[in-house]
N, C-alpha and C. Protein backbone atom coordinates (compact mmCIF):
# COMPACT_ATOMS: atom_id res chain seq x y z
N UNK A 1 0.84 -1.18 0.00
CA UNK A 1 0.00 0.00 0.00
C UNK A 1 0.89 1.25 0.00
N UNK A 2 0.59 2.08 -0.77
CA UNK A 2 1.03 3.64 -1.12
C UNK A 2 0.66 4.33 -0.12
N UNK A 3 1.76 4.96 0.41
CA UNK A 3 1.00 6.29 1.44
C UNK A 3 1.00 7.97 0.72
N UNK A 4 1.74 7.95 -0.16
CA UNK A 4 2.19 9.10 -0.75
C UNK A 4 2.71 8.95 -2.21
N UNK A 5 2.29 9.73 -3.15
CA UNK A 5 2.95 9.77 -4.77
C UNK A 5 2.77 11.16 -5.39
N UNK A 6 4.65 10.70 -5.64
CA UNK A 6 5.42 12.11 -6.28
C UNK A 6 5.49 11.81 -7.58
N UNK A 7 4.91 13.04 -8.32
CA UNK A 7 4.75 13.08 -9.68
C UNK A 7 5.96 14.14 -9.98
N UNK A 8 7.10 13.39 -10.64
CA UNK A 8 8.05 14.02 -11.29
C UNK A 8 9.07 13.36 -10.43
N UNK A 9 10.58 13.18 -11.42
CA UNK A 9 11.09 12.33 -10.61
C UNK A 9 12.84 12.97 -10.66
N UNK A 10 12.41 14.43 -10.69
CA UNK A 10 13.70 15.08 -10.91
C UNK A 10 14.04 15.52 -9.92
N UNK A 11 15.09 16.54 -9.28
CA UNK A 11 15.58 17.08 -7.97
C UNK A 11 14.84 16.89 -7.08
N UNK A 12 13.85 17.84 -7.53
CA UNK A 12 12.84 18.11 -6.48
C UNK A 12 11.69 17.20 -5.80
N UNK A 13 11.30 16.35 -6.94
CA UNK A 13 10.41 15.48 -6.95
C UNK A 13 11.13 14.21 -6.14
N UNK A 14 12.64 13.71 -6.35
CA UNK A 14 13.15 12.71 -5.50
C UNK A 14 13.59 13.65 -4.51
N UNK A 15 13.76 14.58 -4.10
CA UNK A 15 13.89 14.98 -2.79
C UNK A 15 12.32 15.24 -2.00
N UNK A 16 11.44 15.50 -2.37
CA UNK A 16 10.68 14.89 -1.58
C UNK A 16 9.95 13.44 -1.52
N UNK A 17 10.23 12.58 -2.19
CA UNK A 17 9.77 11.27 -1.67
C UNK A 17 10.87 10.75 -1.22
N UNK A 18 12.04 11.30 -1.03
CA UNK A 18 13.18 10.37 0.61
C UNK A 18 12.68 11.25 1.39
N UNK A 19 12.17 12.19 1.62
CA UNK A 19 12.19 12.90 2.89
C UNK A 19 10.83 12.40 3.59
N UNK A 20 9.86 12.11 2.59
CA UNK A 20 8.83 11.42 2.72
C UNK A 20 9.19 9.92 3.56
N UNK A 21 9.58 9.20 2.63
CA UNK A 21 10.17 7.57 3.08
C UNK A 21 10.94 8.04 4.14
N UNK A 22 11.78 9.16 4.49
CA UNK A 22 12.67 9.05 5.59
C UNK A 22 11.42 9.30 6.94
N UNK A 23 10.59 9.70 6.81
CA UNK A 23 9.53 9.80 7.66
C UNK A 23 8.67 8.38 8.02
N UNK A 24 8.94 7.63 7.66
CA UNK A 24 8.16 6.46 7.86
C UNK A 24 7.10 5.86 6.65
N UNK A 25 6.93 6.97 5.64
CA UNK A 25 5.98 6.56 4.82
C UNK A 25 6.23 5.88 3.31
N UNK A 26 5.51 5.06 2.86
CA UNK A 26 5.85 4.50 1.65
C UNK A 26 5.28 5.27 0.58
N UNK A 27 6.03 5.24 -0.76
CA UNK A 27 6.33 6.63 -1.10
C UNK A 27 6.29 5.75 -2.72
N UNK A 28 5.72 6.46 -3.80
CA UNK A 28 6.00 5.96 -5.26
C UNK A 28 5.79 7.19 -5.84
N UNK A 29 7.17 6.69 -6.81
CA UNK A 29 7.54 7.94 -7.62
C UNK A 29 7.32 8.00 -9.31
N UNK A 30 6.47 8.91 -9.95
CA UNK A 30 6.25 8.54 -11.21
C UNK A 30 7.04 9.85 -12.07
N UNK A 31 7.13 9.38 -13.30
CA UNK A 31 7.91 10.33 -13.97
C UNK A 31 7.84 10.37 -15.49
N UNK A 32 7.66 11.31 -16.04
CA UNK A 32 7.16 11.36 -17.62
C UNK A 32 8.45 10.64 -18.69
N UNK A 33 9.89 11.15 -18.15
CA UNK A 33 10.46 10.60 -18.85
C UNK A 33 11.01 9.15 -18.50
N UNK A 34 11.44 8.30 -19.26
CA UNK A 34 11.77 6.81 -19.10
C UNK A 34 12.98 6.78 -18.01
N UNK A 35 13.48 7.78 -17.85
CA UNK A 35 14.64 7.51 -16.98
C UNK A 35 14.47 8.46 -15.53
N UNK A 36 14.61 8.21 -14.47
CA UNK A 36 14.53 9.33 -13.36
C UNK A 36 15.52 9.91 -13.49
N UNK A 37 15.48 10.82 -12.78
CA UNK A 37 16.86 12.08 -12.39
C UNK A 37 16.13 13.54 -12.84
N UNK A 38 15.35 13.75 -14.09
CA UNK A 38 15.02 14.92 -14.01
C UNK A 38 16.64 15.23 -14.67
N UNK A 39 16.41 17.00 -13.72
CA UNK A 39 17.65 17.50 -14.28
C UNK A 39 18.85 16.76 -13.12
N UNK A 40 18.61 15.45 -12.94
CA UNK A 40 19.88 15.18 -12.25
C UNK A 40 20.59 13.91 -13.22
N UNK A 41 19.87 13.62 -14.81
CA UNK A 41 20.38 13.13 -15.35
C UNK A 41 21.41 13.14 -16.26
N UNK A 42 22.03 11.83 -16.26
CA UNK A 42 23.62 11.88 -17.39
C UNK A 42 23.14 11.25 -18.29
N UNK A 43 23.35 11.89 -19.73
CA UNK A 43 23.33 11.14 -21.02
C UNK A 43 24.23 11.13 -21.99
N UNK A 44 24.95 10.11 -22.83
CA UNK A 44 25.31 10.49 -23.85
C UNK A 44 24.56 11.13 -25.25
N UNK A 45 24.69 12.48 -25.43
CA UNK A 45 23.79 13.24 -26.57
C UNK A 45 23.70 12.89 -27.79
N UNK A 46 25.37 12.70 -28.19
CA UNK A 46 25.95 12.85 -29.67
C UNK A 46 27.04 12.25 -29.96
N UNK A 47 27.46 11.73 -28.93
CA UNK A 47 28.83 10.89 -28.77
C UNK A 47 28.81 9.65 -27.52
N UNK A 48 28.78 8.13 -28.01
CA UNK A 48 28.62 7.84 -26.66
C UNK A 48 29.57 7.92 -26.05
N UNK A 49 30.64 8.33 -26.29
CA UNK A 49 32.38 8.42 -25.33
C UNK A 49 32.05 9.85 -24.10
N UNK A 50 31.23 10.80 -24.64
CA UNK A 50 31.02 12.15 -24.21
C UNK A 50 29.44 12.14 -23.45
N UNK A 51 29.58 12.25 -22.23
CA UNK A 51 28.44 12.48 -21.28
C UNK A 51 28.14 13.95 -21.22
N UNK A 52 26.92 14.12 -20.40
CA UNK A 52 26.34 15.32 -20.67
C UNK A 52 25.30 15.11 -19.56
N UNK A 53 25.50 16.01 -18.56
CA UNK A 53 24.59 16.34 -17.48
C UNK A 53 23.58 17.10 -17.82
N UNK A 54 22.75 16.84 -17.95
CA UNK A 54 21.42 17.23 -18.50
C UNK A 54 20.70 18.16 -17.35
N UNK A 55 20.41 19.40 -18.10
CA UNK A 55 19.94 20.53 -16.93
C UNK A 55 20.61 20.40 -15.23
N UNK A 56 22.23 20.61 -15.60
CA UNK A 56 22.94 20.31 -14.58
C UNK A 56 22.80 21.71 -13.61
N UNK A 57 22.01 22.54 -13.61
CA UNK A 57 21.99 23.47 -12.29
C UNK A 57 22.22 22.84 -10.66
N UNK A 58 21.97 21.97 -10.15
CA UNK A 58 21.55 21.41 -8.98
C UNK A 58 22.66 20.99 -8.69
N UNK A 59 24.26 20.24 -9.65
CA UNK A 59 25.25 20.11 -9.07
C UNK A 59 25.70 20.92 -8.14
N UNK A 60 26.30 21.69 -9.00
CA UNK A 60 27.21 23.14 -8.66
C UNK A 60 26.44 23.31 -6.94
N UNK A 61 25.29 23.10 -6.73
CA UNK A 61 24.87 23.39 -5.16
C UNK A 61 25.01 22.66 -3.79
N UNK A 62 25.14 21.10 -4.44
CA UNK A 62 24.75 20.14 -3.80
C UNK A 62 26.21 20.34 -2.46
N UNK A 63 27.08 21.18 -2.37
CA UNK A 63 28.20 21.36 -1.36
C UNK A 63 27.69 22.36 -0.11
N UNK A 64 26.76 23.03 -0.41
CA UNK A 64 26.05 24.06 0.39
C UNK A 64 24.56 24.10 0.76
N UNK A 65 24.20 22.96 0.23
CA UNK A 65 22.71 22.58 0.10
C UNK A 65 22.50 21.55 1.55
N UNK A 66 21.79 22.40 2.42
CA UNK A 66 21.35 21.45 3.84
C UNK A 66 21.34 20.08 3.71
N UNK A 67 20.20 20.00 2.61
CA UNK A 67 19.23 19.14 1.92
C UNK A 67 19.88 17.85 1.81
N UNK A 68 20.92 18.43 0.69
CA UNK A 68 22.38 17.50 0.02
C UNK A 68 22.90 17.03 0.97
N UNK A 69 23.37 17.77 1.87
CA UNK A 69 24.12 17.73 2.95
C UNK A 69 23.81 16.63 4.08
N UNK A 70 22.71 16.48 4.28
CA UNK A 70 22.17 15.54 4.96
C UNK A 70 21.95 14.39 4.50
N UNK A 71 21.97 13.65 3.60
CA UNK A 71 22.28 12.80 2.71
C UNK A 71 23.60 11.50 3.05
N UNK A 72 24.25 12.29 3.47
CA UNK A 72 25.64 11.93 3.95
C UNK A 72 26.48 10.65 2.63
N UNK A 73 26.23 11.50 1.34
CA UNK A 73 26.96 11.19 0.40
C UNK A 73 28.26 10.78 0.06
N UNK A 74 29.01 11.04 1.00
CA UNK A 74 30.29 10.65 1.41
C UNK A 74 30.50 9.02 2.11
N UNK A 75 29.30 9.06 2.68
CA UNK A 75 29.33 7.96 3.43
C UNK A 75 29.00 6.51 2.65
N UNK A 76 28.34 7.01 1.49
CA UNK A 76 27.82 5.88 0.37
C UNK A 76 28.66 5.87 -1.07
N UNK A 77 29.79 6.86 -1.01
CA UNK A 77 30.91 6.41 -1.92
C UNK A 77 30.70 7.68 -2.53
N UNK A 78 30.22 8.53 -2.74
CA UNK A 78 29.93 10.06 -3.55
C UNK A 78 31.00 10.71 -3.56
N UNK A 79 31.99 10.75 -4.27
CA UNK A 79 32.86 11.75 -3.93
C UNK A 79 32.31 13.08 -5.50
N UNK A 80 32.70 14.56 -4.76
CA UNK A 80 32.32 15.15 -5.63
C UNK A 80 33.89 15.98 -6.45
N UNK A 81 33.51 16.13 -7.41
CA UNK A 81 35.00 16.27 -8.25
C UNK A 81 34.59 17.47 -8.61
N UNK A 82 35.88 18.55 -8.65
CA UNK A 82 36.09 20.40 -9.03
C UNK A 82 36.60 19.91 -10.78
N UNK A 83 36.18 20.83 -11.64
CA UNK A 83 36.93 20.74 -12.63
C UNK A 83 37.65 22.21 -12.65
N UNK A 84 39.26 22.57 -13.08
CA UNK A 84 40.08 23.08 -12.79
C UNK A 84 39.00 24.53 -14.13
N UNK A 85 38.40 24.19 -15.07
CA UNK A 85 37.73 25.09 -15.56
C UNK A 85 36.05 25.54 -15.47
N UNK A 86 35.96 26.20 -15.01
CA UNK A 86 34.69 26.85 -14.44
C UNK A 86 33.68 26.64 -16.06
N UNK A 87 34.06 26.42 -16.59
CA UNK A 87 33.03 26.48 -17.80
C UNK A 87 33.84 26.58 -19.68
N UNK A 88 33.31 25.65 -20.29
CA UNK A 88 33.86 25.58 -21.45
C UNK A 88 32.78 26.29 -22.60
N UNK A 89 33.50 26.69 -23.94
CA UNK A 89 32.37 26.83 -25.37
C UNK A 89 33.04 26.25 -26.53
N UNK A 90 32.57 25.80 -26.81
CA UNK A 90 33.45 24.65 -28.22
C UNK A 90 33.47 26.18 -29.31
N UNK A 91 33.35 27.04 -29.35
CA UNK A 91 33.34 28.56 -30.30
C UNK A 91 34.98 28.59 -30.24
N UNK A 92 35.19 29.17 -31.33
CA UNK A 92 36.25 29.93 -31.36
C UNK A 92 36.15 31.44 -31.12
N UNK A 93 37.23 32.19 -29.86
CA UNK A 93 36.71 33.10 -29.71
C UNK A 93 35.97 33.16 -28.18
């Protein structure tokens, strides 16, 4: 039996059904696209050698984010990696 269902299965939508389940309640999560994550998904676009974080806003936070923070991501193997360049453009120029 369902106690609760989250429609959308991106940041926001899986952050509230653990916070949900972390409460005691059983929790189902539905989601339009075939894969969960929302914008917390990785795909290859155009290259399968070349990944691509798909509507990656929510990284860049997850170091200052309570939310994240409580998670204790470290503790389940998460390590989070800096890249030495703040941002690339395949442009010349």
């Amino acid at each position: 039996m369902t106690d609760a269902v989250v429609v959308g299965s991106g940041p926001n939508g899986l952050a509230a059904a653990l916070t949900l389940a972390r409460a005691g309640l059983r929790v189902e999560v539905f989601g339009a696209h075939e894969r969960i994550g929302g914008g917390l998904r990785t795909e290859a676009l155009f290259d399968s050698e070349v990944l691509h974080d798909i509507c990656a806003a929510v990284h860049p936070m997850t170091p200052v984010s309570p939310f994240m923070r409580s998670l204790g991501l470290e503790a389940h193997g998460v390590a989070l990696l800096h890249s030495p360049a703040a941002y690339g453009h395949p442009l010349q120029g």
